[in-house]
PDB file of N, CA and C in Angstrom:
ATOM      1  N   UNK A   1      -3.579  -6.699  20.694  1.00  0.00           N
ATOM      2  CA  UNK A   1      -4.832  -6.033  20.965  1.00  0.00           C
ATOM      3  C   UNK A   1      -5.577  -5.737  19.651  1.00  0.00           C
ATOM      4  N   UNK A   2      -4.849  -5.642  18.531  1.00  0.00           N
ATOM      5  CA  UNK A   2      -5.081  -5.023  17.117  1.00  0.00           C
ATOM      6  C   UNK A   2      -5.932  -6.479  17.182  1.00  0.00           C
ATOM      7  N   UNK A   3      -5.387  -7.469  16.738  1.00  0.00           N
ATOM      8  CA  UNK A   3      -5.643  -8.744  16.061  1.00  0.00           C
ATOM      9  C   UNK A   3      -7.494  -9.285  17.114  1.00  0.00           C
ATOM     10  N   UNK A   4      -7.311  -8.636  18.787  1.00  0.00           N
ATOM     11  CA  UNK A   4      -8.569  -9.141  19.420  1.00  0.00           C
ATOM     12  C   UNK A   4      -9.724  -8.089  18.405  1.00  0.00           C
ATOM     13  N   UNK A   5      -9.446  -7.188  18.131  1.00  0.00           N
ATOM     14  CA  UNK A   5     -10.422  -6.337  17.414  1.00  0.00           C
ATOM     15  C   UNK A   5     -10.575  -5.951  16.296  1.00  0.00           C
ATOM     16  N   UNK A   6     -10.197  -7.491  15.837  1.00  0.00           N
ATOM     17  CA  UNK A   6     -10.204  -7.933  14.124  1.00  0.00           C
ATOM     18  C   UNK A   6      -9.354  -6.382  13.394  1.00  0.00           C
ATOM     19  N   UNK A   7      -8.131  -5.873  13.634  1.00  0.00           N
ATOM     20  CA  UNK A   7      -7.467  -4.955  13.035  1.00  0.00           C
ATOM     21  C   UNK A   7      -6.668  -5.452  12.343  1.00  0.00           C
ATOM     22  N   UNK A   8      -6.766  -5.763  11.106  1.00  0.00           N
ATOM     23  CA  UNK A   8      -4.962  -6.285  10.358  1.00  0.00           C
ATOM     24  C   UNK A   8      -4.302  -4.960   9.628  1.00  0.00           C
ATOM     25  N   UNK A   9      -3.169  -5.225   9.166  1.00  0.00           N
ATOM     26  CA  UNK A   9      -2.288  -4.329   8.405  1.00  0.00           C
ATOM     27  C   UNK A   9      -2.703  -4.655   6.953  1.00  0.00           C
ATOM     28  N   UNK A  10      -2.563  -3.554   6.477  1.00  0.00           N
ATOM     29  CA  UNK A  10      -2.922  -3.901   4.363  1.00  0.00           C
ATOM     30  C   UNK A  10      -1.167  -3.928   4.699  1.00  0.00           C
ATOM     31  N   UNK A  11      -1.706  -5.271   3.852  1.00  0.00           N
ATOM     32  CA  UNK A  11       0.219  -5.667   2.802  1.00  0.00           C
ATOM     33  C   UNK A  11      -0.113  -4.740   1.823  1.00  0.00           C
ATOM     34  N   UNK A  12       0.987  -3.748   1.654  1.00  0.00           N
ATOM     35  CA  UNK A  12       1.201  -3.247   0.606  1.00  0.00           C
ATOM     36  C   UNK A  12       2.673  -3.578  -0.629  1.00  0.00           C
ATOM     37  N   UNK A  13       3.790  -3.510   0.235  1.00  0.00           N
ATOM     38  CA  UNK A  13       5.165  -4.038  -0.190  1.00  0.00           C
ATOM     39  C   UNK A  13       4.934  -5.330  -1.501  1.00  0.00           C
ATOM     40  N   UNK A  14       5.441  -4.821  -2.544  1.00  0.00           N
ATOM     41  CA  UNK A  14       5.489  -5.994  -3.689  1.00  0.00           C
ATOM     42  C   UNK A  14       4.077  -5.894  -4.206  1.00  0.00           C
ATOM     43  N   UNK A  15       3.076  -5.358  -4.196  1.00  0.00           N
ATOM     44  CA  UNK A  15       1.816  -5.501  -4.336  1.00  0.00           C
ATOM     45  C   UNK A  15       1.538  -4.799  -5.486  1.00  0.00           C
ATOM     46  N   UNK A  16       0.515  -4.799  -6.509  1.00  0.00           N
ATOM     47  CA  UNK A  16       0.467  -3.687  -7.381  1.00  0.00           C
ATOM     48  C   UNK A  16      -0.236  -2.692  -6.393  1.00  0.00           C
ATOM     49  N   UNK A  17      -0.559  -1.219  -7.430  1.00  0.00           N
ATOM     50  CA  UNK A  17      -1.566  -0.370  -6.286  1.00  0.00           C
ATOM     51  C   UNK A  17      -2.726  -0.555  -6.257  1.00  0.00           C
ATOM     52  N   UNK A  18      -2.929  -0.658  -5.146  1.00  0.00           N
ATOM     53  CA  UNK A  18      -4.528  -0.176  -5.375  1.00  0.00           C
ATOM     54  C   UNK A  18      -5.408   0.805  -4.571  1.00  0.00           C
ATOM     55  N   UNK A  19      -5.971   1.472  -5.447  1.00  0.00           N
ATOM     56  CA  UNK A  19      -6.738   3.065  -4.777  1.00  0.00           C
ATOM     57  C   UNK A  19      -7.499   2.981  -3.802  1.00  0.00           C
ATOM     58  N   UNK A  20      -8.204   1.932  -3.670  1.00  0.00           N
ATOM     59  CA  UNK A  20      -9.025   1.293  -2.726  1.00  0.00           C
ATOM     60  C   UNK A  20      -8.283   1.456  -1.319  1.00  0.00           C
ATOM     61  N   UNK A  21      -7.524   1.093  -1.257  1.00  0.00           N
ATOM     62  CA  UNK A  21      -6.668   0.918   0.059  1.00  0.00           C
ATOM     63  C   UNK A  21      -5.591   1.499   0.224  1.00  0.00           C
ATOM     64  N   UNK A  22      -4.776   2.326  -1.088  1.00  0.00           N
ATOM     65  CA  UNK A  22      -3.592   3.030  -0.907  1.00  0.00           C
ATOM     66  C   UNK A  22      -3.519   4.436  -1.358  1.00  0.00           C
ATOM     67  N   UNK A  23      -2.721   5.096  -1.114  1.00  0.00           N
ATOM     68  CA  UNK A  23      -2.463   6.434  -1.548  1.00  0.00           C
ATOM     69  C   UNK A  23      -1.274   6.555  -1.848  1.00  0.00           C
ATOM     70  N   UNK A  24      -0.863   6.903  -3.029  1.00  0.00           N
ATOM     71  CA  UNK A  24       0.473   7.061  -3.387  1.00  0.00           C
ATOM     72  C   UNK A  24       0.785   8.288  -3.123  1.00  0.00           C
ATOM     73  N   UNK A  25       1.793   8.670  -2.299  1.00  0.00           N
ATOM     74  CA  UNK A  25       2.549   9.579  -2.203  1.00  0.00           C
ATOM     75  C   UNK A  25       3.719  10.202  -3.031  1.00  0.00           C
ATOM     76  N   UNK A  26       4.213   9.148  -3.740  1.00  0.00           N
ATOM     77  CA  UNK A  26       5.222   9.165  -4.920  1.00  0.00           C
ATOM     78  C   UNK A  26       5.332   8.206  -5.602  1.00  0.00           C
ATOM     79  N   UNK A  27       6.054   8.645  -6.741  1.00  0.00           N
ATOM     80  CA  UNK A  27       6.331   7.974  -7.700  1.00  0.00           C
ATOM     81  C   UNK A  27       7.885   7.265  -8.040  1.00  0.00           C
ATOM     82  N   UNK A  28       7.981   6.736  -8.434  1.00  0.00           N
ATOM     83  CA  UNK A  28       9.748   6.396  -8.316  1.00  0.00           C
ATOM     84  C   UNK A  28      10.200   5.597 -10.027  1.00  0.00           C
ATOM     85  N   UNK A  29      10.929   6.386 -10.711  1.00  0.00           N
ATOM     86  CA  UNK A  29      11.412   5.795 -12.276  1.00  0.00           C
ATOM     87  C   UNK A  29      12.203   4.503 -11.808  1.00  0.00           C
ATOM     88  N   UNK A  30      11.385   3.352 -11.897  1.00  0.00           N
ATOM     89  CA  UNK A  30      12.344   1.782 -11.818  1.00  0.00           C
ATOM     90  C   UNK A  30      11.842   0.995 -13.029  1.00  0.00           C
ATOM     91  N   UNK A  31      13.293   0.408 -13.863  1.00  0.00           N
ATOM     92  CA  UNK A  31      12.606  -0.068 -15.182  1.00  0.00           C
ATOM     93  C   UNK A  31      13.126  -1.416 -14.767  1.00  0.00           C
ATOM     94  N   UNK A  32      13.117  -1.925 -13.924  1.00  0.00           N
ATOM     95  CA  UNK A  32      13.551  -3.439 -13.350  1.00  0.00           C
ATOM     96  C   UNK A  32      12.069  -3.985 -12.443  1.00  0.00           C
ATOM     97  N   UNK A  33      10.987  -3.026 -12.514  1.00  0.00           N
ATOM     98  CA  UNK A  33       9.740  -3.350 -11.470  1.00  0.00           C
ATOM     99  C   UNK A  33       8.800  -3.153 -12.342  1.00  0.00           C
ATOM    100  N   UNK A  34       7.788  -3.806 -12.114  1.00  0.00           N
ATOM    101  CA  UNK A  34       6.770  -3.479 -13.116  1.00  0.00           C
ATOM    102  C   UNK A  34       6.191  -2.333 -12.826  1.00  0.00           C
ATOM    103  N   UNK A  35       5.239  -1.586 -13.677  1.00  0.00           N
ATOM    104  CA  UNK A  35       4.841  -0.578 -13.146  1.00  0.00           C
ATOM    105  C   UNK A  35       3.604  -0.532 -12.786  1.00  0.00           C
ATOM    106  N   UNK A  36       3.323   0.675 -11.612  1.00  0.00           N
ATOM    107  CA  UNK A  36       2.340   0.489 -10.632  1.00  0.00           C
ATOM    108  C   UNK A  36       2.584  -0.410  -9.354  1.00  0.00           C
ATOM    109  N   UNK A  37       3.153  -1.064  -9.194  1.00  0.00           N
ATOM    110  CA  UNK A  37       3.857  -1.876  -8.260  1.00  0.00           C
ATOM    111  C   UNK A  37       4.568  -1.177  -7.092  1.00  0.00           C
ATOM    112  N   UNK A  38       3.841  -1.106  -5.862  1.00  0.00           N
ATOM    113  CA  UNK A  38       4.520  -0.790  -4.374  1.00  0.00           C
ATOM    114  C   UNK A  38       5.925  -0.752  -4.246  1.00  0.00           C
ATOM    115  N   UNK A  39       6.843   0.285  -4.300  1.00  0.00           N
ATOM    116  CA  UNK A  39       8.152  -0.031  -3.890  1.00  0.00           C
ATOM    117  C   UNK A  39       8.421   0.030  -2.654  1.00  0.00           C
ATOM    118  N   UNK A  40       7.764   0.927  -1.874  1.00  0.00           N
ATOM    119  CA  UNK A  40       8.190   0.976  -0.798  1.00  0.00           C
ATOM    120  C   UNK A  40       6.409   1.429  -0.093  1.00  0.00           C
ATOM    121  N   UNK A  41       6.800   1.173   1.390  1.00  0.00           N
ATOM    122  CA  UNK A  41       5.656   1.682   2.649  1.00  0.00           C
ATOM    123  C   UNK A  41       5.638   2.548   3.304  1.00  0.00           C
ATOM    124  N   UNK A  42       5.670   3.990   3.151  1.00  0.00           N
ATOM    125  CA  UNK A  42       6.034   5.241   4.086  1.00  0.00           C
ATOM    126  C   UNK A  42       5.208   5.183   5.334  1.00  0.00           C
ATOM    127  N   UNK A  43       3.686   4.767   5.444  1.00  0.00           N
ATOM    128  CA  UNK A  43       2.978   4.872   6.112  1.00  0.00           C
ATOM    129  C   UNK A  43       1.976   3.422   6.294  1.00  0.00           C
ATOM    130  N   UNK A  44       1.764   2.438   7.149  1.00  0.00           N
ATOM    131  CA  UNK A  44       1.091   1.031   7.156  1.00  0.00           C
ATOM    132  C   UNK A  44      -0.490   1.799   7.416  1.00  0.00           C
ATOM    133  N   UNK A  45      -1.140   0.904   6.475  1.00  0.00           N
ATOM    134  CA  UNK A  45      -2.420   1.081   6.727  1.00  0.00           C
ATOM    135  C   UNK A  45      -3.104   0.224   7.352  1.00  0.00           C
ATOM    136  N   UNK A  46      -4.534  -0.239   7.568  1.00  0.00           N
ATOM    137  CA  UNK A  46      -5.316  -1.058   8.101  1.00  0.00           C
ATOM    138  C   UNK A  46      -6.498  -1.088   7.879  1.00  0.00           C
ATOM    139  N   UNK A  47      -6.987  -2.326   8.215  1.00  0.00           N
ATOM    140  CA  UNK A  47      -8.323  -3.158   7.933  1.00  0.00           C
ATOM    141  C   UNK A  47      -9.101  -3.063   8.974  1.00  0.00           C
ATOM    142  N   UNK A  48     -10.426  -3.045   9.033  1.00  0.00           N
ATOM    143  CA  UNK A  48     -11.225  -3.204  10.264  1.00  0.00           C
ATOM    144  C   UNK A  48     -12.450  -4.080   9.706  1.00  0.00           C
ATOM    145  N   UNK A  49     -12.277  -5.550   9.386  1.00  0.00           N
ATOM    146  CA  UNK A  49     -13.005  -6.281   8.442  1.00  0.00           C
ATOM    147  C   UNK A  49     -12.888  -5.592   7.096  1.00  0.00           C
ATOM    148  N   UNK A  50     -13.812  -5.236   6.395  1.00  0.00           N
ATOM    149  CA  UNK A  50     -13.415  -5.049   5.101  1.00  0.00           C
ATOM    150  C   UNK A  50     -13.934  -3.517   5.101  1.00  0.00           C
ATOM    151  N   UNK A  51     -13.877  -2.914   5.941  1.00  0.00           N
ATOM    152  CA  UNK A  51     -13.768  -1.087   6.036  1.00  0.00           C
ATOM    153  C   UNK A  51     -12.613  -1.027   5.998  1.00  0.00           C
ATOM    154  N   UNK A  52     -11.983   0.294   5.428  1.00  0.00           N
ATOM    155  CA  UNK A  52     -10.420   0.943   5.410  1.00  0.00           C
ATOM    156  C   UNK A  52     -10.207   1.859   6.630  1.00  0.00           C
ATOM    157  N   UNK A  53      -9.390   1.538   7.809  1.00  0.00           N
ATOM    158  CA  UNK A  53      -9.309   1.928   8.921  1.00  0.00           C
ATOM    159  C   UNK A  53      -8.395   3.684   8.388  1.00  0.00           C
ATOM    160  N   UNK A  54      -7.079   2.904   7.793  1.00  0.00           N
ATOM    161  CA  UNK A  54      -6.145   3.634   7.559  1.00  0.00           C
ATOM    162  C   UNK A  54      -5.997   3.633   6.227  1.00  0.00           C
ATOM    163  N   UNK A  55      -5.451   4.354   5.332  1.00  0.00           N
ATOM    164  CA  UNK A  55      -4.681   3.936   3.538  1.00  0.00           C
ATOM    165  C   UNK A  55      -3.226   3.803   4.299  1.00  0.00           C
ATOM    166  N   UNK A  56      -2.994   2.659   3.044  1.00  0.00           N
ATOM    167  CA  UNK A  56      -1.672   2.699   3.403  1.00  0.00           C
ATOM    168  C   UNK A  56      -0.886   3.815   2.448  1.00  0.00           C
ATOM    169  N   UNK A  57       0.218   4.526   2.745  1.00  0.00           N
ATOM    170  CA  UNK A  57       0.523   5.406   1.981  1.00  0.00           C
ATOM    171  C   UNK A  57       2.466   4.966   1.154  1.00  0.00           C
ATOM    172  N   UNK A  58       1.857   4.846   0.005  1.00  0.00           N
ATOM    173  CA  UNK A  58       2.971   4.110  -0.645  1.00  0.00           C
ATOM    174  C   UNK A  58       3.970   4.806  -1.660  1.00  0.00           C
ATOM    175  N   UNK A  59       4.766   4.171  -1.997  1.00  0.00           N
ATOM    176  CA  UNK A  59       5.720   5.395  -3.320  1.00  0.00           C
ATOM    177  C   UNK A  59       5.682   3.718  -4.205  1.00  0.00           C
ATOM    178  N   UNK A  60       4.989   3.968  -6.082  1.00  0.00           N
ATOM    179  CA  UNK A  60       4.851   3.028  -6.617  1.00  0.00           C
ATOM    180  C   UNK A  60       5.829   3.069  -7.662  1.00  0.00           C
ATOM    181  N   UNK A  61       6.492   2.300  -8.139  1.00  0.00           N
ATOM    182  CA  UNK A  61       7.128   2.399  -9.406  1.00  0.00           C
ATOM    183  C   UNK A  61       6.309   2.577 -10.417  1.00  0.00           C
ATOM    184  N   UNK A  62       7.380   3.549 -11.264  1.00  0.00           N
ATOM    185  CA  UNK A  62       6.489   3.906 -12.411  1.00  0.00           C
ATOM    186  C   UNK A  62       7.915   3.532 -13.927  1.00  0.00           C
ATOM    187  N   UNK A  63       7.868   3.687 -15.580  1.00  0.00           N
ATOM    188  CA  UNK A  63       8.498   3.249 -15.961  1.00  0.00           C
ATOM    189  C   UNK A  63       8.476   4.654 -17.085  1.00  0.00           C
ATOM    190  N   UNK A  64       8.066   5.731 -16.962  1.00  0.00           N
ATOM    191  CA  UNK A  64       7.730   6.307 -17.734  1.00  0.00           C
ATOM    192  C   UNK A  64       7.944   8.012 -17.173  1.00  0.00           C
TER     193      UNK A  64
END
């Protein structure tokens, strides 16, 4: 029903961040990930063409 009313999910997972479409909720010390980089998806966001339905809400690695 999402997809008849042009709704997609923002990929966030593996992604760097971006403010535009995400909200970081946390931060996470990983020196094996680059930093700024999505570790994980607490919350899926969405698209409604190129309006932000939802943020996706993410925890990003940080190295510092």
């Amino acid at each position: 029903m999402l997809k008849q009313r042009r709704v997609v999910p923002i990929v966030a997972q593996g992604k760097p961040f971006d403010s535009q479409t995400m909200y970081a909720v946390g931060r996470e010390l990983r020196a094996d990930i680059t930093e700024n980089t999505v570790i994980q998806e607490v919350v899926r966001g969405y698209l409604w063409g190129d309006k932000v339905l939802r943020e996706a809400q993410v925890i990003v690695a940080t190295q510092k």
